[in-house]
C-alpha atoms as a PDB file:
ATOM      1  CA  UNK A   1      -3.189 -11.516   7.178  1.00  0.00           C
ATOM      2  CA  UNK A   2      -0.600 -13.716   6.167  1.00  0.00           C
ATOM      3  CA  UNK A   3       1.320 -12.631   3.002  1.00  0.00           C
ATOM      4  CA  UNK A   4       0.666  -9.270   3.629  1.00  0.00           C
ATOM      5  CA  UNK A   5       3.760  -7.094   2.317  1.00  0.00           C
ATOM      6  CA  UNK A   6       4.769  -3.454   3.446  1.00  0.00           C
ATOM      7  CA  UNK A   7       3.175  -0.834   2.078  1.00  0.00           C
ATOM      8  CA  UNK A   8       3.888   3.020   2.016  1.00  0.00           C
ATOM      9  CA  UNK A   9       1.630   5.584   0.961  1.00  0.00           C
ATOM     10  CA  UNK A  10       2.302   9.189   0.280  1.00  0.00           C
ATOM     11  CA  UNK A  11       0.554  11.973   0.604  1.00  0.00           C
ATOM     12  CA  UNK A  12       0.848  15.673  -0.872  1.00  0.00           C
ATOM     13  CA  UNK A  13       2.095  16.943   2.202  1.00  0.00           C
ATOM     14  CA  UNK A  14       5.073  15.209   2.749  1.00  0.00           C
ATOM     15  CA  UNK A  15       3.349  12.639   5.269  1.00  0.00           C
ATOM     16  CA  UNK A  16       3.831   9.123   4.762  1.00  0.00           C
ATOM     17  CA  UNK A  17       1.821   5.755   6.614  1.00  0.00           C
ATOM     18  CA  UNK A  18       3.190   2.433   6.166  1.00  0.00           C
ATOM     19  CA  UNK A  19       0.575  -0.558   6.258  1.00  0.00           C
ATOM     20  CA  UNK A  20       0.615  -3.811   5.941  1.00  0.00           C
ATOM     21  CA  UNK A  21      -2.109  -5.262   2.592  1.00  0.00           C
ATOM     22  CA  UNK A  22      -2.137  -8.706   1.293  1.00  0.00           C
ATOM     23  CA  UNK A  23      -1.761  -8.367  -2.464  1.00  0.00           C
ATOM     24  CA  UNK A  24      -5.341  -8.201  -3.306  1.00  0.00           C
ATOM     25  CA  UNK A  25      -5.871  -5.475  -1.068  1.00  0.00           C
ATOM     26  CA  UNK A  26      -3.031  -3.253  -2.595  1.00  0.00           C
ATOM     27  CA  UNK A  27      -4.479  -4.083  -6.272  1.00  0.00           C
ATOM     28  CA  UNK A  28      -7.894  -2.729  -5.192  1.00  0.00           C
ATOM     29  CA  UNK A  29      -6.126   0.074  -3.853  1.00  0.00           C
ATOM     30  CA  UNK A  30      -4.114   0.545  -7.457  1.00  0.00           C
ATOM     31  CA  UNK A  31      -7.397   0.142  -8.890  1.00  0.00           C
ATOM     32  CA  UNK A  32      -8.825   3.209  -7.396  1.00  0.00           C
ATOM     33  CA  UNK A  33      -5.954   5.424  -7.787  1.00  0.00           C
ATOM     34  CA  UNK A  34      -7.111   4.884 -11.581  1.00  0.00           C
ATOM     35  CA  UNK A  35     -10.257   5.664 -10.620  1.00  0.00           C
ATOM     36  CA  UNK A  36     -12.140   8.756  -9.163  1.00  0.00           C
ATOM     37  CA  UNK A  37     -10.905  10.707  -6.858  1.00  0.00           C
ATOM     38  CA  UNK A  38     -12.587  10.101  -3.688  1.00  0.00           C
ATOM     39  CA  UNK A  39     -11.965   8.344  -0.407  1.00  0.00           C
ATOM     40  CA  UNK A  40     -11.586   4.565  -0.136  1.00  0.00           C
ATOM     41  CA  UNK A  41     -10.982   2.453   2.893  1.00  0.00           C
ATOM     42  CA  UNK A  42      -8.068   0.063   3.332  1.00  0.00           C
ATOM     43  CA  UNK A  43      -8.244  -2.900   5.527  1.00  0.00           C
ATOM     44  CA  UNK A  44      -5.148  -3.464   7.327  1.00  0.00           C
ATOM     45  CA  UNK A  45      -3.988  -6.177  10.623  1.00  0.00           C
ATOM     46  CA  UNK A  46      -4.466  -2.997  12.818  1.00  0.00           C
ATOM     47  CA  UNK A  47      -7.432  -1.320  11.511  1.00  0.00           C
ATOM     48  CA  UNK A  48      -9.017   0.393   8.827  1.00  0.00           C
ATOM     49  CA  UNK A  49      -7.384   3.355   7.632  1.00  0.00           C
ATOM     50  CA  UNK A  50      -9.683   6.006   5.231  1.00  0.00           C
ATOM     51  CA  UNK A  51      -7.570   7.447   2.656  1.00  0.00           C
ATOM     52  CA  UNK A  52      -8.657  10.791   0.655  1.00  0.00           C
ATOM     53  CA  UNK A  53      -7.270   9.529  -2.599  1.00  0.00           C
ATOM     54  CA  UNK A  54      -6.888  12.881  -4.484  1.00  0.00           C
ATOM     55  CA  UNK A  55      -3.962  13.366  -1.736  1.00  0.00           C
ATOM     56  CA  UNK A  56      -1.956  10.153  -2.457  1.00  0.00           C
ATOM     57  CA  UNK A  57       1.191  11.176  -4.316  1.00  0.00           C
ATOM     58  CA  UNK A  58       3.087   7.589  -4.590  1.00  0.00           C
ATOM     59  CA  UNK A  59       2.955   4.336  -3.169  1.00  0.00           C
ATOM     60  CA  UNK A  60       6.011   2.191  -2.558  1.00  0.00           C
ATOM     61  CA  UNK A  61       6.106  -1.338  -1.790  1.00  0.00           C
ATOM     62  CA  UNK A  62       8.704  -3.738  -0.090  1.00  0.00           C
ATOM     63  CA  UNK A  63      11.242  -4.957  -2.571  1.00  0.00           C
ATOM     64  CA  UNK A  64      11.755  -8.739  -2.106  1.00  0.00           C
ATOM     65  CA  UNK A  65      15.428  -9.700  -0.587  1.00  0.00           C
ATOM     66  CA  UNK A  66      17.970  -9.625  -2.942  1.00  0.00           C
ATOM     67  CA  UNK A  67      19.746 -12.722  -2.554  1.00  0.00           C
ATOM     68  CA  UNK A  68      23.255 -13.331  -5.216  1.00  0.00           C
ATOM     69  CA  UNK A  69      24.057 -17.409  -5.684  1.00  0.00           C
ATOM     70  CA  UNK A  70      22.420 -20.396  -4.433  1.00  0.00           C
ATOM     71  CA  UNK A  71      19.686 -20.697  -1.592  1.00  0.00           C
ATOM     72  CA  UNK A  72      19.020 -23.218   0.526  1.00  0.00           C
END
């Protein structure tokens, strides 16, 4: 999964997973937190991972580097 980016999801509990999703993965899984409430299954490098979706509270993603000045 190249271009995947870090991924942290919340739950109601206090529990939190990090995964790695490619950025059409973590739209589909923004696209269900709109949705019903059920369970949905995200495909990750190490698995897939079942996630009851009425439990999710946030999900954070990895800011980019900040850089300040020129690159190169």
């Amino acid at each position: 999964m190249a271009g995947a980016e870090l991924v942290e999801i919340g739950f109601s509990g206090g529990q939190v997973i990090a995964v790695r999703l490619e950025a059409s993965k973590l739209k589909d899984l923004r696209g269900a937190l709109d949705g019903d409430q059920g369970w949905t299954e995200l495909e990750t490098p190490s698995g897939v991972v079942a996630l009851d979706l009425s439990q999710v509270q946030f999900v954070r993603t990895d800011a980019p580097p900040q850089t300040v000045g020129f690159t190169g």
